[in-house]
PDB file of N, CA and C in Angstrom:
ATOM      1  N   UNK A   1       0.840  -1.189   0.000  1.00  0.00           N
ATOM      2  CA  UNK A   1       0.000   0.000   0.000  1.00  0.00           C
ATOM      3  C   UNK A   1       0.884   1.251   0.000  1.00  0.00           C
ATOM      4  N   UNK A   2       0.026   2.324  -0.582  1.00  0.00           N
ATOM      5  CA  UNK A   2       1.281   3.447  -0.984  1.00  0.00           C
ATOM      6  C   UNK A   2       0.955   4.182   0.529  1.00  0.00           C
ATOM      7  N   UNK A   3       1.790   4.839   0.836  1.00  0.00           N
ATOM      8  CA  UNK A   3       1.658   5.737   1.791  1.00  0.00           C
ATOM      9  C   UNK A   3       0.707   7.355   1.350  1.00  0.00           C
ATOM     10  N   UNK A   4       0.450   7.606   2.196  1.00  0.00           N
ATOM     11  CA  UNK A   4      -0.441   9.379   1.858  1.00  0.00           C
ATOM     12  C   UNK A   4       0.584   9.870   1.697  1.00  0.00           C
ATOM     13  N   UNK A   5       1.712  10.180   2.224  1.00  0.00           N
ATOM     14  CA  UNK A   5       2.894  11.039   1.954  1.00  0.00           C
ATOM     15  C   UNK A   5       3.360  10.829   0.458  1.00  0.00           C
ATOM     16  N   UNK A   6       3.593  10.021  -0.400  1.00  0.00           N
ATOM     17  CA  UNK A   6       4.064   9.397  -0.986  1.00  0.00           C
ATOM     18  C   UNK A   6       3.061   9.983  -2.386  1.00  0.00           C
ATOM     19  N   UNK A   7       1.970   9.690  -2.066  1.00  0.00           N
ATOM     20  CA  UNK A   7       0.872   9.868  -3.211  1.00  0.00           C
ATOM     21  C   UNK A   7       0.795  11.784  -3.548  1.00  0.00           C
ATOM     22  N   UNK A   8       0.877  11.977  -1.937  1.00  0.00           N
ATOM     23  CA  UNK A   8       0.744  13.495  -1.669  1.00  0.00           C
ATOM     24  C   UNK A   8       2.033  14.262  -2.972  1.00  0.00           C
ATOM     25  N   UNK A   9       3.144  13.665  -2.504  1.00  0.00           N
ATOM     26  CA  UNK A   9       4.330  14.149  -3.126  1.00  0.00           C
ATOM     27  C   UNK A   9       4.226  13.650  -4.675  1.00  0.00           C
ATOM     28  N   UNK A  10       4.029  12.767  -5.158  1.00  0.00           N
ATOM     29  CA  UNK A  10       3.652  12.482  -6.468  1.00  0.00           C
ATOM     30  C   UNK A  10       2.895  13.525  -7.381  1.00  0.00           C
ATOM     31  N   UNK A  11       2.005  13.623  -6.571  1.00  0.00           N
ATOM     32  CA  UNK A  11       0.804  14.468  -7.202  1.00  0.00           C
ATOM     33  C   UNK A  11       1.445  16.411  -6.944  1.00  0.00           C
ATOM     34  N   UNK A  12       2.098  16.437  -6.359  1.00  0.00           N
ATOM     35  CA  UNK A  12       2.939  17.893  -6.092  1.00  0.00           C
ATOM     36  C   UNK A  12       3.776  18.148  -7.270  1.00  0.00           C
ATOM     37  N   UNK A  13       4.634  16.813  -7.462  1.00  0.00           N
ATOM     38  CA  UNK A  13       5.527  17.064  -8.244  1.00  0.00           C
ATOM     39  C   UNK A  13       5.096  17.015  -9.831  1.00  0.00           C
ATOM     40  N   UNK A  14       3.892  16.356  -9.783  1.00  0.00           N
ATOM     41  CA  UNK A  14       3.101  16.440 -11.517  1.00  0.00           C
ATOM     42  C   UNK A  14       2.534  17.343 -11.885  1.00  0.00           C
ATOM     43  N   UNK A  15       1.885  18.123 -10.760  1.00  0.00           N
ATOM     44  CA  UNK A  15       1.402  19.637 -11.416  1.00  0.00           C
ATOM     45  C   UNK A  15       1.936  20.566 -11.532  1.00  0.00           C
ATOM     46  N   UNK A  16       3.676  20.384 -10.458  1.00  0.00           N
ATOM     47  CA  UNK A  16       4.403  21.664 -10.846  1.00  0.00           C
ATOM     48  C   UNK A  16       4.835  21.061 -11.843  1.00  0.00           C
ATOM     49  N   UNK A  17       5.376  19.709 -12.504  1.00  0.00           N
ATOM     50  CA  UNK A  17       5.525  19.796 -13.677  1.00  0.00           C
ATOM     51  C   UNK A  17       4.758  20.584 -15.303  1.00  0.00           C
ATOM     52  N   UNK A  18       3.553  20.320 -14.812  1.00  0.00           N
ATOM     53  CA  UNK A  18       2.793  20.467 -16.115  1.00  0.00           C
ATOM     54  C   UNK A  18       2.553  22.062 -15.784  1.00  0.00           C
ATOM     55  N   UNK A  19       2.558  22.755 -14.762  1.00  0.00           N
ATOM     56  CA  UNK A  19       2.738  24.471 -14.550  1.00  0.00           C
ATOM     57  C   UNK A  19       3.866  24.875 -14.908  1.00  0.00           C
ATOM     58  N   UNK A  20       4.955  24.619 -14.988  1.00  0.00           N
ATOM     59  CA  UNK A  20       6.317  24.869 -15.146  1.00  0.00           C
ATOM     60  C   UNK A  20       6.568  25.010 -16.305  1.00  0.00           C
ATOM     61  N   UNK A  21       6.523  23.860 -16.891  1.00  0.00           N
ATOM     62  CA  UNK A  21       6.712  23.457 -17.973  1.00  0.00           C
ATOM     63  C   UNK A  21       5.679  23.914 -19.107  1.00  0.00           C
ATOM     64  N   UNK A  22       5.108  23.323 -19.311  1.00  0.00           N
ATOM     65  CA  UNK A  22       3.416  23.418 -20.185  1.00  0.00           C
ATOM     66  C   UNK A  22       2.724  24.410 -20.136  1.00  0.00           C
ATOM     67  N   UNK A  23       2.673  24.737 -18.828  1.00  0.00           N
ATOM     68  CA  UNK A  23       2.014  26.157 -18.578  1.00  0.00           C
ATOM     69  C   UNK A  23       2.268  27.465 -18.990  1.00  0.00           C
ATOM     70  N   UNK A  24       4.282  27.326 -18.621  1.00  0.00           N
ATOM     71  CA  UNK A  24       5.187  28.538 -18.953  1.00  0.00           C
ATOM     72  C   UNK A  24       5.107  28.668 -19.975  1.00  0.00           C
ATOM     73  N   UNK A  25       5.598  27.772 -20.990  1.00  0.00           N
ATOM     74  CA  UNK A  25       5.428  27.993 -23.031  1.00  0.00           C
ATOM     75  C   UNK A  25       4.474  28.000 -22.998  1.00  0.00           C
ATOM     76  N   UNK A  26       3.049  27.728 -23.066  1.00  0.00           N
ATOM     77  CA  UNK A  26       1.778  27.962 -23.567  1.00  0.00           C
ATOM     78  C   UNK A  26       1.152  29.753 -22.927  1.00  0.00           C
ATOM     79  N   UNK A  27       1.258  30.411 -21.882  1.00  0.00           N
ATOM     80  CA  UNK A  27       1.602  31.773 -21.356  1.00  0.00           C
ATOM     81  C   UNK A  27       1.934  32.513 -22.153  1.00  0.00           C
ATOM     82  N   UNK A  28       3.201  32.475 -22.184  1.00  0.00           N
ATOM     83  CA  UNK A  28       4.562  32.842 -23.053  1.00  0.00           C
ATOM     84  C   UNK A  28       4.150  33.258 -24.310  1.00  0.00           C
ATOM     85  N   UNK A  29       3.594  32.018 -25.397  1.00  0.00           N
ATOM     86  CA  UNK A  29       2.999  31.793 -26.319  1.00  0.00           C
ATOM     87  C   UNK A  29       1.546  33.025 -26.814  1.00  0.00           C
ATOM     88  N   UNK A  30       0.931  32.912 -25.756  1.00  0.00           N
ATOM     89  CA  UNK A  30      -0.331  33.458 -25.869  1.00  0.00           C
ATOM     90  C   UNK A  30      -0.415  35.020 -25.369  1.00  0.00           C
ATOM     91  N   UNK A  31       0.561  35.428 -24.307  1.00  0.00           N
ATOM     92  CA  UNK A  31       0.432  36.935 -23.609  1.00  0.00           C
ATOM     93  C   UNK A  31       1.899  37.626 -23.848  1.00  0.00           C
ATOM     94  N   UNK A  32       3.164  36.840 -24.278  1.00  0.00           N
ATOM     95  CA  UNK A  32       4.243  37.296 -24.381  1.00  0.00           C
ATOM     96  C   UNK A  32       4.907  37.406 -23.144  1.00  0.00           C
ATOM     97  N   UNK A  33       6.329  38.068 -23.003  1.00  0.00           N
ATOM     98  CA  UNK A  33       6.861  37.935 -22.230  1.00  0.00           C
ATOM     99  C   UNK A  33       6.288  38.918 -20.740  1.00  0.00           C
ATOM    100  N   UNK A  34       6.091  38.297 -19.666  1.00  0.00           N
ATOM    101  CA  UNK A  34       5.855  38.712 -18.374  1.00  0.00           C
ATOM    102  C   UNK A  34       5.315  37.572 -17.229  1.00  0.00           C
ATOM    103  N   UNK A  35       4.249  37.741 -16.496  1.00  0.00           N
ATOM    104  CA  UNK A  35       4.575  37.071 -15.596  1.00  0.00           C
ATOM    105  C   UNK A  35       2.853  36.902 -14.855  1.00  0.00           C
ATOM    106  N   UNK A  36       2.168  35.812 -14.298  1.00  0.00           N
ATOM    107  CA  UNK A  36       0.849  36.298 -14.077  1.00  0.00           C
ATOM    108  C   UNK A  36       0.861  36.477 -12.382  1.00  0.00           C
ATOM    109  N   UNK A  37       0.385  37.098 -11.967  1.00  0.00           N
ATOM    110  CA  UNK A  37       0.153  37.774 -10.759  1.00  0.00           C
ATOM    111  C   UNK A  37      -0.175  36.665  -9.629  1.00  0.00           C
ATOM    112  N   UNK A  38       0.156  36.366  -8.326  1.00  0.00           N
ATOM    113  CA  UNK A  38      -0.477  35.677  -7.394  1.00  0.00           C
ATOM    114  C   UNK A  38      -1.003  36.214  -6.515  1.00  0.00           C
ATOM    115  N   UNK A  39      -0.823  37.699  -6.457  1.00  0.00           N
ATOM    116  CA  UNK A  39      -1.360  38.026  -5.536  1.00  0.00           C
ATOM    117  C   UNK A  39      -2.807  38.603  -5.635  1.00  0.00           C
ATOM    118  N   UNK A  40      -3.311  38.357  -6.926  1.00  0.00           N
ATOM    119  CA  UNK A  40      -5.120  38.839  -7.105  1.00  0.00           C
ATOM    120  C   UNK A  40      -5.625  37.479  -7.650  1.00  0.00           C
ATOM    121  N   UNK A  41      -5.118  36.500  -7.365  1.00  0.00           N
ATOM    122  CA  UNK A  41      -5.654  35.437  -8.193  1.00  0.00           C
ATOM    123  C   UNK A  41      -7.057  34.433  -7.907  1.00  0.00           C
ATOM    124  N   UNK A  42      -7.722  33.752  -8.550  1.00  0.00           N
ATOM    125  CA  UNK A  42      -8.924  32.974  -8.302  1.00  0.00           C
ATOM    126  C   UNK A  42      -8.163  31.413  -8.660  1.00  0.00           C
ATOM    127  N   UNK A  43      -8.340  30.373  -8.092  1.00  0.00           N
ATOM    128  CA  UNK A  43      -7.886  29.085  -8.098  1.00  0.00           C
ATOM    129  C   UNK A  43      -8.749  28.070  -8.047  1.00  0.00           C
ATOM    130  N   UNK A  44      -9.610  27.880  -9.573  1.00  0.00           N
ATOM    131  CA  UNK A  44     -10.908  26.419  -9.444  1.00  0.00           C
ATOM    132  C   UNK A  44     -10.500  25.380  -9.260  1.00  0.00           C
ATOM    133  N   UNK A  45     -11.060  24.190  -8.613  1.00  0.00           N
ATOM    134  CA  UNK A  45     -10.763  22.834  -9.355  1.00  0.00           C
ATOM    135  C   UNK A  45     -12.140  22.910  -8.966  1.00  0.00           C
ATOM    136  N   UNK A  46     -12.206  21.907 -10.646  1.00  0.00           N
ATOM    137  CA  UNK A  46     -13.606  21.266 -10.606  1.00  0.00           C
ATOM    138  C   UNK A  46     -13.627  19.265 -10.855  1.00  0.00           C
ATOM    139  N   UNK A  47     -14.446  18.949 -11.278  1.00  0.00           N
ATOM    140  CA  UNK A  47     -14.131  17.903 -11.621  1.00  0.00           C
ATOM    141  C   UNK A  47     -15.186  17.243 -12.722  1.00  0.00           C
ATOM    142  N   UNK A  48     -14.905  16.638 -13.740  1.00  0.00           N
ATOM    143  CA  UNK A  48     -15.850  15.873 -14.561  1.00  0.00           C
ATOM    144  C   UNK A  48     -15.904  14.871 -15.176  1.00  0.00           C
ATOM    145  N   UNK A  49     -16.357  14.219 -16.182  1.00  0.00           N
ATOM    146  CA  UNK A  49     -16.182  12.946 -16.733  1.00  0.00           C
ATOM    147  C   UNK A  49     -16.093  12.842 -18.278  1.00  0.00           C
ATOM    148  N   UNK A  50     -15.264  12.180 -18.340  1.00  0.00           N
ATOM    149  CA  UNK A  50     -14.851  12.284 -20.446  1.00  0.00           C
ATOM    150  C   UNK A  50     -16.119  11.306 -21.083  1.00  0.00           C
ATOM    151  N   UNK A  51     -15.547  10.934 -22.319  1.00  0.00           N
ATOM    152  CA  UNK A  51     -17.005  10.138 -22.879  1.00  0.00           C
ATOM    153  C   UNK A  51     -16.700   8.465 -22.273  1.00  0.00           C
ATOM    154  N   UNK A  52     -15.879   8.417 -22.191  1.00  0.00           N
ATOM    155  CA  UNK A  52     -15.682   6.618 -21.200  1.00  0.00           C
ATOM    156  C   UNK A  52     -16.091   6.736 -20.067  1.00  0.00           C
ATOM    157  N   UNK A  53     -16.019   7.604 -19.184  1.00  0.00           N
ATOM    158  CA  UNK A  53     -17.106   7.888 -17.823  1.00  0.00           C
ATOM    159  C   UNK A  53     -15.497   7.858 -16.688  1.00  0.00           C
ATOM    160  N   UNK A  54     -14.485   8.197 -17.313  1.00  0.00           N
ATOM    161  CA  UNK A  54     -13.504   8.445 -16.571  1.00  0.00           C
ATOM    162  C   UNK A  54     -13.689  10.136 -16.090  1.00  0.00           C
ATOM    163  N   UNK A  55     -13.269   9.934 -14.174  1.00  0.00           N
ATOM    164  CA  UNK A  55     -13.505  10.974 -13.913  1.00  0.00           C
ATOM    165  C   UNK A  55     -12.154  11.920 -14.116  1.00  0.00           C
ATOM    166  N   UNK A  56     -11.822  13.088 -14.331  1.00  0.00           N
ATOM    167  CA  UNK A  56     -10.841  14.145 -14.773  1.00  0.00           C
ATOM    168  C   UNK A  56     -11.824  15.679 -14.314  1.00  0.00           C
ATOM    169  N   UNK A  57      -9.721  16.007 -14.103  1.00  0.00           N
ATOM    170  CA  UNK A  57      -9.772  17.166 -13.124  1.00  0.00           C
ATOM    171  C   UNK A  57      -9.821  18.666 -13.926  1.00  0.00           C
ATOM    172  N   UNK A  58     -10.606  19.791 -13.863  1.00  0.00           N
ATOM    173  CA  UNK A  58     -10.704  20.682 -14.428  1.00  0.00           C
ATOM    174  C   UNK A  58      -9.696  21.711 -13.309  1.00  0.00           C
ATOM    175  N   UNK A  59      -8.879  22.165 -13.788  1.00  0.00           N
ATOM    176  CA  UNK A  59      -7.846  23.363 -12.992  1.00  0.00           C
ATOM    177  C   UNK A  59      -7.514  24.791 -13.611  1.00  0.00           C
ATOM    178  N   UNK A  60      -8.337  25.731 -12.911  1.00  0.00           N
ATOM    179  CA  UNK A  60      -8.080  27.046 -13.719  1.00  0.00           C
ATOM    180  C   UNK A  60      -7.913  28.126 -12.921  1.00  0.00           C
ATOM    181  N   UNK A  61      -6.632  28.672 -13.148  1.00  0.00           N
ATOM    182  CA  UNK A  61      -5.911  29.848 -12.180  1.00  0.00           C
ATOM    183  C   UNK A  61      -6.535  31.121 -13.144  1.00  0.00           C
ATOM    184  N   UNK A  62      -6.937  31.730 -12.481  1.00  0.00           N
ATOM    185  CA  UNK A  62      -7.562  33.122 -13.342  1.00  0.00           C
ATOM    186  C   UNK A  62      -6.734  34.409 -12.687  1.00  0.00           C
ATOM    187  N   UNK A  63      -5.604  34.828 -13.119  1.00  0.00           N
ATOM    188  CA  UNK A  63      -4.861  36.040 -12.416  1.00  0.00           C
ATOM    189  C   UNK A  63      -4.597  37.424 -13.136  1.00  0.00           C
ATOM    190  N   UNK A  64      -4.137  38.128 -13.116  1.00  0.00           N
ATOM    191  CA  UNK A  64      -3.859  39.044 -13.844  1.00  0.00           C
ATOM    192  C   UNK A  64      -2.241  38.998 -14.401  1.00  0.00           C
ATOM    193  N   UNK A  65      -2.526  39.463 -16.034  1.00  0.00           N
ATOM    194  CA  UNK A  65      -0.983  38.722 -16.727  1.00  0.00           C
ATOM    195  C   UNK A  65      -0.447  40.129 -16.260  1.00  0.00           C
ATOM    196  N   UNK A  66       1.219  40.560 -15.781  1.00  0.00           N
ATOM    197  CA  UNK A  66       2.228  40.961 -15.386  1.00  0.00           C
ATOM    198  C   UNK A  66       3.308  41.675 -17.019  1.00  0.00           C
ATOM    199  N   UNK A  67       3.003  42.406 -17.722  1.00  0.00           N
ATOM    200  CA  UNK A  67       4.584  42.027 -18.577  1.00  0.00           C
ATOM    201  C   UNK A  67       6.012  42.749 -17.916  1.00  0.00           C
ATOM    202  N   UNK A  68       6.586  42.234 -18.781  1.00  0.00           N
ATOM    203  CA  UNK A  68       7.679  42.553 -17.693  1.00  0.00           C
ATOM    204  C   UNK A  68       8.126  44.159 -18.234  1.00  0.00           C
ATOM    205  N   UNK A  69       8.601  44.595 -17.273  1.00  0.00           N
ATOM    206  CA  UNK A  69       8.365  46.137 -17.789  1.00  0.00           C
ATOM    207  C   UNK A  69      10.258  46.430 -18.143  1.00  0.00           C
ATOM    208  N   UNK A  70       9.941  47.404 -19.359  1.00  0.00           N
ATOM    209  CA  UNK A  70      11.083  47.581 -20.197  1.00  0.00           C
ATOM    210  C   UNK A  70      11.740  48.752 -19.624  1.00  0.00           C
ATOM    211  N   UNK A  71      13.126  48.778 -19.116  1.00  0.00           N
ATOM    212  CA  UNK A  71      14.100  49.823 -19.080  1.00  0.00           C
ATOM    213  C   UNK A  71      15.101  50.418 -19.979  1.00  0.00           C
TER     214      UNK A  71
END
């Protein structure tokens, strides 16, 4: 049996992956260079089901985008 610690840390380290990573180029991509705000931010999870009836996680940070300001 897995431990809670164990599962806990798994699941930490996969979403900062896919924020880090996936998140940063797709950002990047879409608003250009800057940075999105944490300190006004809204943080959903929801949850739903695909067409096989598997349940999946809906995650949406809504913040204000940052650019980085030019000197």
């Amino acid at each position: 049996m897995i431990s809670n610690d164990i599962k806990f840390t798994a699941n930490r380290k996969l979403l900062a992956t896919a924020v880090l990573l996936y998140g940063r180029d797709v950002a990047h991509e879409m608003f250009g260079d800057g940075i999105m705000s944490m300190i006004d931010v809204t943080i959903d999870v929801g949850k739903t089901t695909d067409e096989k009836g598997n349940e999946r996680m809906l995650l949406t940070f809504n913040g204000k985008w940052l650019k980085y300001a030019k000197w």
